[in-house]
Protein backbone atom coordinates (compact mmCIF):
# COMPACT_ATOMS: atom_id res chain seq x y z
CA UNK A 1 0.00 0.00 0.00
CA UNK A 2 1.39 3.33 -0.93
CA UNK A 3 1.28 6.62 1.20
CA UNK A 4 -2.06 8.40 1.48
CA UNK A 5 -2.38 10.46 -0.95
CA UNK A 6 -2.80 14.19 0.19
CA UNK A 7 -6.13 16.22 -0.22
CA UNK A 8 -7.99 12.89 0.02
CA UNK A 9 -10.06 13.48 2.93
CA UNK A 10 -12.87 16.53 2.96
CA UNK A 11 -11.56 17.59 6.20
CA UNK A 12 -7.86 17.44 6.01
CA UNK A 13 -5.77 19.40 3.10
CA UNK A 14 -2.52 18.94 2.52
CA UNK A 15 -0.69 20.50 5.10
CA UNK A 16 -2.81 18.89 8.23
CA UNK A 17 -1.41 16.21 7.06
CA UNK A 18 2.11 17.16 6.78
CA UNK A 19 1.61 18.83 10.53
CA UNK A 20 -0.05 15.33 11.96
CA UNK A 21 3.10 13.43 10.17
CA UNK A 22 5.68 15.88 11.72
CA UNK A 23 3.37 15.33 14.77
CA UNK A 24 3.80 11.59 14.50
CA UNK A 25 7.62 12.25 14.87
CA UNK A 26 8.01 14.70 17.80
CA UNK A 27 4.67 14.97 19.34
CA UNK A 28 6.54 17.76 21.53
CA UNK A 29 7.80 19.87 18.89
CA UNK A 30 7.54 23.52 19.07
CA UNK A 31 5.24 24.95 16.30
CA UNK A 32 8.03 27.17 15.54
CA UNK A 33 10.35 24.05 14.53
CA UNK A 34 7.35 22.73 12.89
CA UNK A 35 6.82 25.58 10.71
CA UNK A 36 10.83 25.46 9.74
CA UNK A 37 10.72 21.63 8.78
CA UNK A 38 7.77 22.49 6.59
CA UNK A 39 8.47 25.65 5.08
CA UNK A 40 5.14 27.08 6.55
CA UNK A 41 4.91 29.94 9.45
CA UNK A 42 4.51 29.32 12.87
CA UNK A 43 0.99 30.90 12.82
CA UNK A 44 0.02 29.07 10.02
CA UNK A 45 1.08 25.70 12.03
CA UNK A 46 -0.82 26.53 15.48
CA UNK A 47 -3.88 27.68 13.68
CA UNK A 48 -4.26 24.29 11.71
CA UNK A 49 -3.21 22.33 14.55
CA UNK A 50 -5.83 23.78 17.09
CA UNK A 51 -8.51 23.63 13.98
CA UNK A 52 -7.72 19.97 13.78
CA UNK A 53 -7.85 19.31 17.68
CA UNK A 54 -10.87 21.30 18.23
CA UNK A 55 -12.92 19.55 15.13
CA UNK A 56 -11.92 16.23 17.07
CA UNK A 57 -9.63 14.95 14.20
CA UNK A 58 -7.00 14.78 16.24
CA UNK A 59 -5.39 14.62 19.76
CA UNK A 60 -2.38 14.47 21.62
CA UNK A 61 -2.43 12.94 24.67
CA UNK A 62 0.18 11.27 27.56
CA UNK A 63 -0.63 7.07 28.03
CA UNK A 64 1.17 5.63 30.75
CA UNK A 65 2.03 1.70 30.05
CA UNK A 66 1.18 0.11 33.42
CA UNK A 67 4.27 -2.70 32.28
CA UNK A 68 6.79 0.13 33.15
CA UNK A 69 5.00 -0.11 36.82
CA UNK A 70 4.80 -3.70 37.24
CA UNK A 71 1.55 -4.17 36.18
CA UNK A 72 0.47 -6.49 32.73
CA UNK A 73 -1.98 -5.16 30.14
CA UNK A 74 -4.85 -7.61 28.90
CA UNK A 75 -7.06 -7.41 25.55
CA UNK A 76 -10.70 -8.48 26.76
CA UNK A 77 -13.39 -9.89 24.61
CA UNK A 78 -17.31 -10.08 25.70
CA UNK A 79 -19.62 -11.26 23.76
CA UNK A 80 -23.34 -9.88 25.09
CA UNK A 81 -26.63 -10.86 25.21
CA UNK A 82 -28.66 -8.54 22.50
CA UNK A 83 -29.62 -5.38 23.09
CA UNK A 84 -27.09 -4.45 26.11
CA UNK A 85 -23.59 -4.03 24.01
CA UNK A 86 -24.16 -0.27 23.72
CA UNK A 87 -24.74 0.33 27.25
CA UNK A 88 -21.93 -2.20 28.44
CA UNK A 89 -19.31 -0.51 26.21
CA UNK A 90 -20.41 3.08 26.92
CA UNK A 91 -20.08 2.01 30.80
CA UNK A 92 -16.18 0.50 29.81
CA UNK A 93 -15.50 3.63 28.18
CA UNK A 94 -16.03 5.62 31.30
CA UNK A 95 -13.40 3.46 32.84
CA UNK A 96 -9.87 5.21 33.12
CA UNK A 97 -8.09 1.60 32.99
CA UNK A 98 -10.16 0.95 29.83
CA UNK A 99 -8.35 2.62 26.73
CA UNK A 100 -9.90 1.02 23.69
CA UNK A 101 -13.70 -0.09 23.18
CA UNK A 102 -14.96 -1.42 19.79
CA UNK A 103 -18.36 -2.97 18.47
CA UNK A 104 -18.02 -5.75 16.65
CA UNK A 105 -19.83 -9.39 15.53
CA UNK A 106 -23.06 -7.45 14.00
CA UNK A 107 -23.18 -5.46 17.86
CA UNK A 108 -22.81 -9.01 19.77
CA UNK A 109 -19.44 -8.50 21.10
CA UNK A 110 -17.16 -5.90 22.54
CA UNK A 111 -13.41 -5.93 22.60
CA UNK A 112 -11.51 -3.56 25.05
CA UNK A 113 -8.21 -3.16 26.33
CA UNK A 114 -7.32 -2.89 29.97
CA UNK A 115 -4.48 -1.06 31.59
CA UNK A 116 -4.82 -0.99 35.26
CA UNK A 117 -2.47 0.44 37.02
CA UNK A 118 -2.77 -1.80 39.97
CA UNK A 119 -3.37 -5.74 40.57
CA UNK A 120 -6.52 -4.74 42.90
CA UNK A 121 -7.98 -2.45 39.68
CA UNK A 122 -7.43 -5.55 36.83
CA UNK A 123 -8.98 -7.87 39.27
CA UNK A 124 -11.97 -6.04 40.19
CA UNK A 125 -13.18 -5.34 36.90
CA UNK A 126 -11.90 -8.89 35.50
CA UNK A 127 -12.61 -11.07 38.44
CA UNK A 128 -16.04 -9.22 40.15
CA UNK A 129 -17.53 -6.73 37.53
CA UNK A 130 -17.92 -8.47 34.38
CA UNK A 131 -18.19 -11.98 35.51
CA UNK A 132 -21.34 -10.02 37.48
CA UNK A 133 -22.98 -8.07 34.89
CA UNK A 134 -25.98 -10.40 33.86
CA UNK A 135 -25.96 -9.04 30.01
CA UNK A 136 -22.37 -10.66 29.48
CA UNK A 137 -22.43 -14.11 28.40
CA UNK A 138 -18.71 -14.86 28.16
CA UNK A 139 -15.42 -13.66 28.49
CA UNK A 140 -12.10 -14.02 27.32
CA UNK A 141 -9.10 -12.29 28.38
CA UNK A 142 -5.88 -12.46 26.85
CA UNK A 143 -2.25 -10.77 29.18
CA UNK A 144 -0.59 -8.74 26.46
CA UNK A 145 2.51 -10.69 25.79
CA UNK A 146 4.90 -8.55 23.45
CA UNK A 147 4.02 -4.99 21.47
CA UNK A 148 4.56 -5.08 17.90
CA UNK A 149 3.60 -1.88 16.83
CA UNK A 150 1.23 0.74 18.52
CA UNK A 151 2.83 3.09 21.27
CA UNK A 152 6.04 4.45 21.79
CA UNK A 153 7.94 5.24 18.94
CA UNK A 154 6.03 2.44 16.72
CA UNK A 155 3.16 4.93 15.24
CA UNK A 156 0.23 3.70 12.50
CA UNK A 157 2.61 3.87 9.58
CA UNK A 158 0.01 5.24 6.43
CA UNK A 159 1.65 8.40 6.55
CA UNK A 160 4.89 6.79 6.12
CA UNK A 161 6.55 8.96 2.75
CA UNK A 162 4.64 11.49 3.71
CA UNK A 163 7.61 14.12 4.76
CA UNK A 164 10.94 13.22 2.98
CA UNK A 165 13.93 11.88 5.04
CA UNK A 166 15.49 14.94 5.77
CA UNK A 167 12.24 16.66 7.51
CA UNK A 168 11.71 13.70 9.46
CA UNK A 169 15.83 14.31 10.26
CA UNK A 170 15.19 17.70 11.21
CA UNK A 171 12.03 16.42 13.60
CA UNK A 172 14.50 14.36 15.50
CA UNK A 173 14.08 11.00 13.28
CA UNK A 174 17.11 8.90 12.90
CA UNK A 175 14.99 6.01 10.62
CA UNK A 176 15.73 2.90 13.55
CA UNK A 177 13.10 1.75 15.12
CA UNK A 178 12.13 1.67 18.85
CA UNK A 179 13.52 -1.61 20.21
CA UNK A 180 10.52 -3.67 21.63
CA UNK A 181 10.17 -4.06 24.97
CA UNK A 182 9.33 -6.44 27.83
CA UNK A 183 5.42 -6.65 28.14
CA UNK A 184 6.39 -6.07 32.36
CA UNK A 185 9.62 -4.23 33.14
CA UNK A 186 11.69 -6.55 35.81
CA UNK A 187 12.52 -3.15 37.55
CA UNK A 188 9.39 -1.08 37.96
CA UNK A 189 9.07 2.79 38.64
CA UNK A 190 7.57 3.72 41.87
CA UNK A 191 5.36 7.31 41.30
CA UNK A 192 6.00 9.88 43.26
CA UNK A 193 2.91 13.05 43.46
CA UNK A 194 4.34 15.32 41.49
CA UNK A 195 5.16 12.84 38.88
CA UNK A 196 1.26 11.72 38.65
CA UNK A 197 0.30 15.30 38.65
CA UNK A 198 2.53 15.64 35.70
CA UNK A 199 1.25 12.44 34.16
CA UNK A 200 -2.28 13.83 34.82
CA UNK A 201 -2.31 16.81 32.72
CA UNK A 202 -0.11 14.99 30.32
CA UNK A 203 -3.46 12.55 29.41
CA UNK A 204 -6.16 15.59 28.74
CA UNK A 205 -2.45 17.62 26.81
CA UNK A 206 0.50 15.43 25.90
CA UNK A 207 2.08 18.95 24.62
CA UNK A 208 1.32 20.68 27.79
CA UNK A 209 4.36 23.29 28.26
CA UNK A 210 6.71 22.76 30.96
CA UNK A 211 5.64 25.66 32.75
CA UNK A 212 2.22 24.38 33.13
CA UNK A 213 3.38 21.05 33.89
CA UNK A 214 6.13 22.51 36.50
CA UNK A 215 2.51 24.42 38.56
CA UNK A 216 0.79 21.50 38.45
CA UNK A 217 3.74 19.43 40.48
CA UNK A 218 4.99 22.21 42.30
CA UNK A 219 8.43 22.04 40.43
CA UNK A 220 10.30 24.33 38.67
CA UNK A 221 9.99 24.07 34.42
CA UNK A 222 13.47 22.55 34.91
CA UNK A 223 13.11 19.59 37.52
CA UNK A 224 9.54 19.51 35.42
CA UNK A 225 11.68 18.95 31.67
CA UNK A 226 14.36 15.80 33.90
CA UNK A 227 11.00 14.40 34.74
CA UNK A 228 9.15 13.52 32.18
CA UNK A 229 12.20 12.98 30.00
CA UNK A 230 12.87 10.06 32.94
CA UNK A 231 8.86 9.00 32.51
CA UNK A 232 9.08 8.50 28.84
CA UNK A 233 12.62 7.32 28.72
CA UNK A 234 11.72 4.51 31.27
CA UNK A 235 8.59 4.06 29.41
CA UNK A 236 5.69 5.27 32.06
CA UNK A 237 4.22 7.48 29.17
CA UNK A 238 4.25 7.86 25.74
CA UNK A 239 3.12 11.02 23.89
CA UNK A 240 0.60 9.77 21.33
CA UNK A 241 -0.99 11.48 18.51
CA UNK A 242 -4.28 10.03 18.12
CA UNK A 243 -5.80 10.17 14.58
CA UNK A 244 -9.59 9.78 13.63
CA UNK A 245 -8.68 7.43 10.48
CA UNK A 246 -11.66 8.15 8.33
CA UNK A 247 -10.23 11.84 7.92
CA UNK A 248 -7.43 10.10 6.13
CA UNK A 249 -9.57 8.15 4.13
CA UNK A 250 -9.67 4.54 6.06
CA UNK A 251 -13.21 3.56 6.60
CA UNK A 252 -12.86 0.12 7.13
CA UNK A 253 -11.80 -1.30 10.48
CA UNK A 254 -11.21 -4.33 11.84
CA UNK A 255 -10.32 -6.48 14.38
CA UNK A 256 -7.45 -9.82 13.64
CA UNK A 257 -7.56 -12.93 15.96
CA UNK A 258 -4.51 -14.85 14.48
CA UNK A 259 -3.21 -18.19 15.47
CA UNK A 260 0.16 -19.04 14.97
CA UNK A 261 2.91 -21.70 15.59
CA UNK A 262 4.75 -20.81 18.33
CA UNK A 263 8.17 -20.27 16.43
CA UNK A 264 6.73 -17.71 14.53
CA UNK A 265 4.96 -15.94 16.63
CA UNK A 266 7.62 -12.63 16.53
CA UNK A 267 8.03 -13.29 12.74
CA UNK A 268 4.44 -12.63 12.00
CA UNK A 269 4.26 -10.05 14.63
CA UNK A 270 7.00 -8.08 12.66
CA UNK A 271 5.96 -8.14 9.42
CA UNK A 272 2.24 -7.10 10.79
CA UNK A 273 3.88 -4.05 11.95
CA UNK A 274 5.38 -3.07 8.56
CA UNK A 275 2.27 -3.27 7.29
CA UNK A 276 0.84 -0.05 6.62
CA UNK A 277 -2.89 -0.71 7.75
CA UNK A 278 -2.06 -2.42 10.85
CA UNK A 279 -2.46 0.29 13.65
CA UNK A 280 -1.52 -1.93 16.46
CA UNK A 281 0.19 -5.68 17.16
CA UNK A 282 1.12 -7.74 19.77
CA UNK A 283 1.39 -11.21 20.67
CA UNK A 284 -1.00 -12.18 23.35
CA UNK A 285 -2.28 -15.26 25.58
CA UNK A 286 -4.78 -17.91 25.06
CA UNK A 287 -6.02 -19.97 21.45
CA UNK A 288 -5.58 -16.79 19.34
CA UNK A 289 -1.69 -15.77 20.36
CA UNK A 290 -1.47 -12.46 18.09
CA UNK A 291 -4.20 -9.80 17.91
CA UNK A 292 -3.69 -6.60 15.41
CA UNK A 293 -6.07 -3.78 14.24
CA UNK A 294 -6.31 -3.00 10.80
CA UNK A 295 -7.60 -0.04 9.27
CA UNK A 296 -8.30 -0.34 5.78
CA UNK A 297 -9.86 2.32 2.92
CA UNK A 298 -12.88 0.10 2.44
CA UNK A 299 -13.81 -3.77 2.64
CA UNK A 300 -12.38 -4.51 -0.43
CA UNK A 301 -8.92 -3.11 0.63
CA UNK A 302 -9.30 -5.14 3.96
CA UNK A 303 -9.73 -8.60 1.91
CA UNK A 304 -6.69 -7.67 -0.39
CA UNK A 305 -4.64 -7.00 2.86
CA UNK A 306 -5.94 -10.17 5.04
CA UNK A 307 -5.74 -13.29 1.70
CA UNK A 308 -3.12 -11.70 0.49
CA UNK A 309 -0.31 -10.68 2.31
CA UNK A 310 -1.32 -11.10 6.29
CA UNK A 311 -2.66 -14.82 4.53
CA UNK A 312 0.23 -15.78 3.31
CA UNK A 313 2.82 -15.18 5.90
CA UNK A 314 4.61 -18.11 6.84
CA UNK A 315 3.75 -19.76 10.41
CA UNK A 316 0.10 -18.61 10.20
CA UNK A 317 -2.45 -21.44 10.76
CA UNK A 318 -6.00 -19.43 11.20
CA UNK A 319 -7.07 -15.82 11.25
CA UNK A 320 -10.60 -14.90 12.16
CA UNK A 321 -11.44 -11.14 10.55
CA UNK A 322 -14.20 -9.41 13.23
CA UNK A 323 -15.24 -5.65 11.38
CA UNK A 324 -15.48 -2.76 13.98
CA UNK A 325 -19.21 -1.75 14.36
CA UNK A 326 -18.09 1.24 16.44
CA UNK A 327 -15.12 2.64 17.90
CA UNK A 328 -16.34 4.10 21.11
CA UNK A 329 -12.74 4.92 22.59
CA UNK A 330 -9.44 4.74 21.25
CA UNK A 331 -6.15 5.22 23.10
CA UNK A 332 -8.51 6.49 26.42
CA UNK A 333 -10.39 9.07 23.83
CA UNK A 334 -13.59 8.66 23.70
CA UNK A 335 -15.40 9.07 20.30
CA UNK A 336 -18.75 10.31 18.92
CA UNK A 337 -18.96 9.40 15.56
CA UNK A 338 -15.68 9.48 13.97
CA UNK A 339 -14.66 12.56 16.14
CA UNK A 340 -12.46 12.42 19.20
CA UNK A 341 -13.76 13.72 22.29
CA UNK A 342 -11.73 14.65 25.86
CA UNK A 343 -13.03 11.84 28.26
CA UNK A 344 -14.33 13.27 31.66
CA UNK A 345 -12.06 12.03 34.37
CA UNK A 346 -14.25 9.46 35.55
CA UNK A 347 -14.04 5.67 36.83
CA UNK A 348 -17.40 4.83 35.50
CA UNK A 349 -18.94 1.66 36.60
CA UNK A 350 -20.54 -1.08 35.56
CA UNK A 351 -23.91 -2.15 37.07
C-alpha cells in the first residue's frame, strides 16, 4: 500500500497532514520548529493544529504503560446478550483503565483493552464486575505478551513517505526503530505526586508546556523537563498522537484474531507491523496468540490486505477477521462518531 495520498479526505488538506506526520515524529515539537521543517509559518502551524484538535480529528495525549510499573496489560473480549452491548461498552469507556472499546460481531461482542495500574484495579473489573454483569455471556481475556507496533515510537505507519527523510531528520528521526520491549519491566518505577500530577495533565495535553506542567507538580519548568524525559525514557508514558482514520480516508476497520505456531509468533508479529494498515500488534495469551487492528480504505482493501499478504505469511495457521461496528474509545479518547472527544475524568462503573 502506498502513502495516502494528500487532499484525500474533505476535512484534512494537505498540510494537516504534513503537521499530523511531523506530529507523528516529535509529538513535543515547538510549532516554531514545525513551521521550519515544513516551510510554513509558525501561525500558520498553530492555527491548523488547534482547527484539527478542536474539530476532534486529532489529539495528543500522555498514556502511561502500566508494564513500566509492574503491572500487565490484557485485551478483553465479551460477547453480550442482544440489546445491552451499547450500554456495556459506553459504561467500559467511562473506565480510566479501559483505553480502547470497539463494536463488533453485527453489535454481539465488545473488545476492550485494559491497563490498570494496579493488581486490585485488573482484578476487580476482570474477576467481580464483568463476571457479574448479567448481560455478558462470556469472556475471554488475553495478558498482552509482546508490542509489535502501537505506542512508543512504533506509530500507525500510512503516513509513512509522507515528509521526505530529511524533515523527518530535522524532527528528531534517525529512521531505527524503537527496540521492543518487555510486556512487564523486571525493575518497575515507583510514582512519586508530582510525577502523577505531571502524568495527569499529560493525558487531557501530551504537549502541555513545561511551565504548566512545573505548577501543576509544584516544580520548577526545569526539575519539570528531567522528569518527564525520565517517565518517557523509562517508558511510564508515551506522547501519542491520536488520529480519527476516516479523515485520512480509512473507513474500514477491523479487528485480527490470528493463530500461529509458536516459532513464529515474533516473525508474523514483525511483518504485521510493517504493514501499513495495521495500527496496532502484539502477541498475546490464550487460542488466538497475536491480535492486530487493521484499518483499511474500504472492505475490499481489507480482503486484499488479510488473503493476500497477512494470509500468506509463513507460520500462520487461522485468522478470524471481526469488522469494527463502532469505535467508542481509542487510546482512552472517547469518540462520537468518527470525532475524538476529551473523556471526563471518571471511573465509571458497571452495574
Amino acid at each position: 500500500m502506498q502513502a495516502m495520498g494528500m487532499g484525500e479526505s474533505g476535512d484534512l488538506q494537505p498540510d494537516d497532514v504534513r503537521i499530523i506526520r511531523a506530529l507523528q515524529i516529535d509529538p513535543r515539537a515547538s510549532f516554531a520548529l514545525i513551521a521550519v521543517v515544513l516551510g510554513l509559518t509558525e501561525s500558520a502551524v498553530s492555527r491548523r493544529y488547534r482547527r484539527l484538535r478542536t474539530a476532534g480529528l486529532i489529539r495528543v495525549a500522555g498514556v502511561v504503560d502500566p508494564g513500566a510499573l509492574g503491572q500487565s496489560r490484557w485485551m478483553v473480549r465479551l460477547r453480550c446478550r442482544p440489546g445491552s452491548v451499547a450500554a456495556i461498552a459506553d459504561a467500559l469507556a467511562e473506565r480510566e483503565d479501559v483505553s480502547w472499546v470497539a463494536l463488533g460481531a453485527a453489535g454481539s461482542e465488545i473488545t476492550c483493552a485494559v491497563r490498570s495500574r494496579s493488581r486490585e484495579q485488573r482484578d476487580d473489573l476482570l474477576g467481580r464486575r464483568l463476571p457479574r454483569t448479567a448481560a455478558v455471556i462470556d469472556i475471554n481475556a488475553a495478558a498482552i505478551l509482546r508490542q509489535f507496533v502501537g505506542g512508543r515510537g512504533h506509530y500507525w505507519a500510512a503516513l509513512d513517505g509522507t515528509l521526505t527523510a530529511e524533515q523527518e531528520r530535522m524532527l528528531g528521526s534517525d529512521g531505527v526503530p524503537f527496540p521492543e520491549a518487555p510486556a512487564v519491566a523486571a525493575d518497575p518505577v515507583r510514582l512519586t505526586g508530582p510525577e502523577e500530577k505531571m502524568l495527569e495533565l499529560l493525558a487531557a495535553d501530551g504537549r502541555a508546556s513545561l511551565v504548566d506542567l512545573a505548577a501543576a507538580a509544584s516544580l520548577t519548568p526545569g526539575q519539570a523537563s528531567r522528569r518527564l524525559d525520565t517517565l518517557i525514557q523509562r517508558r511510564v508514558v508515551h506522547i501519542d498522537v491520536e488520529i480519527v482514520p476516516a479523515a485520512l480516508g480509512f473507513h474500514a476497520r477491523a479487528n485480527l484474531w490470528l493463530r500461529a505456531h509458536p516459532s513464529a509468533v515474533k516473525s508474523i508479529g514483525r511483518a504485521l507491523a510493517q504493514e501499513p494498515e495495521i495500527a496496532f500488534a502484539a502477541a498475546i495469551s490464550g487460542p488466538h496468540n497475536i491480535h492486530a487492528v487493521a484499518l483499511c480504505r474500504d472492505l475490499n482493501a481489507l480482503f486484499d490486505l488479510t488473503t493476500d499478504r497477512i494470509g500468506a505469511l509463513p507460520g500462520l495457521q487461522s485468522l478470524e477477521v471481526s469488522p469494527v461496528l463502532r469505535h467508542v474509545k481509542q487510546a482512552g479518547t472517547l469518540l462520537t462518531g468518527d470525532r475524538l472527544v476529551k473523556p471526563a475524568p471518571i471511573a465509571g462503573r458497571l452495574r
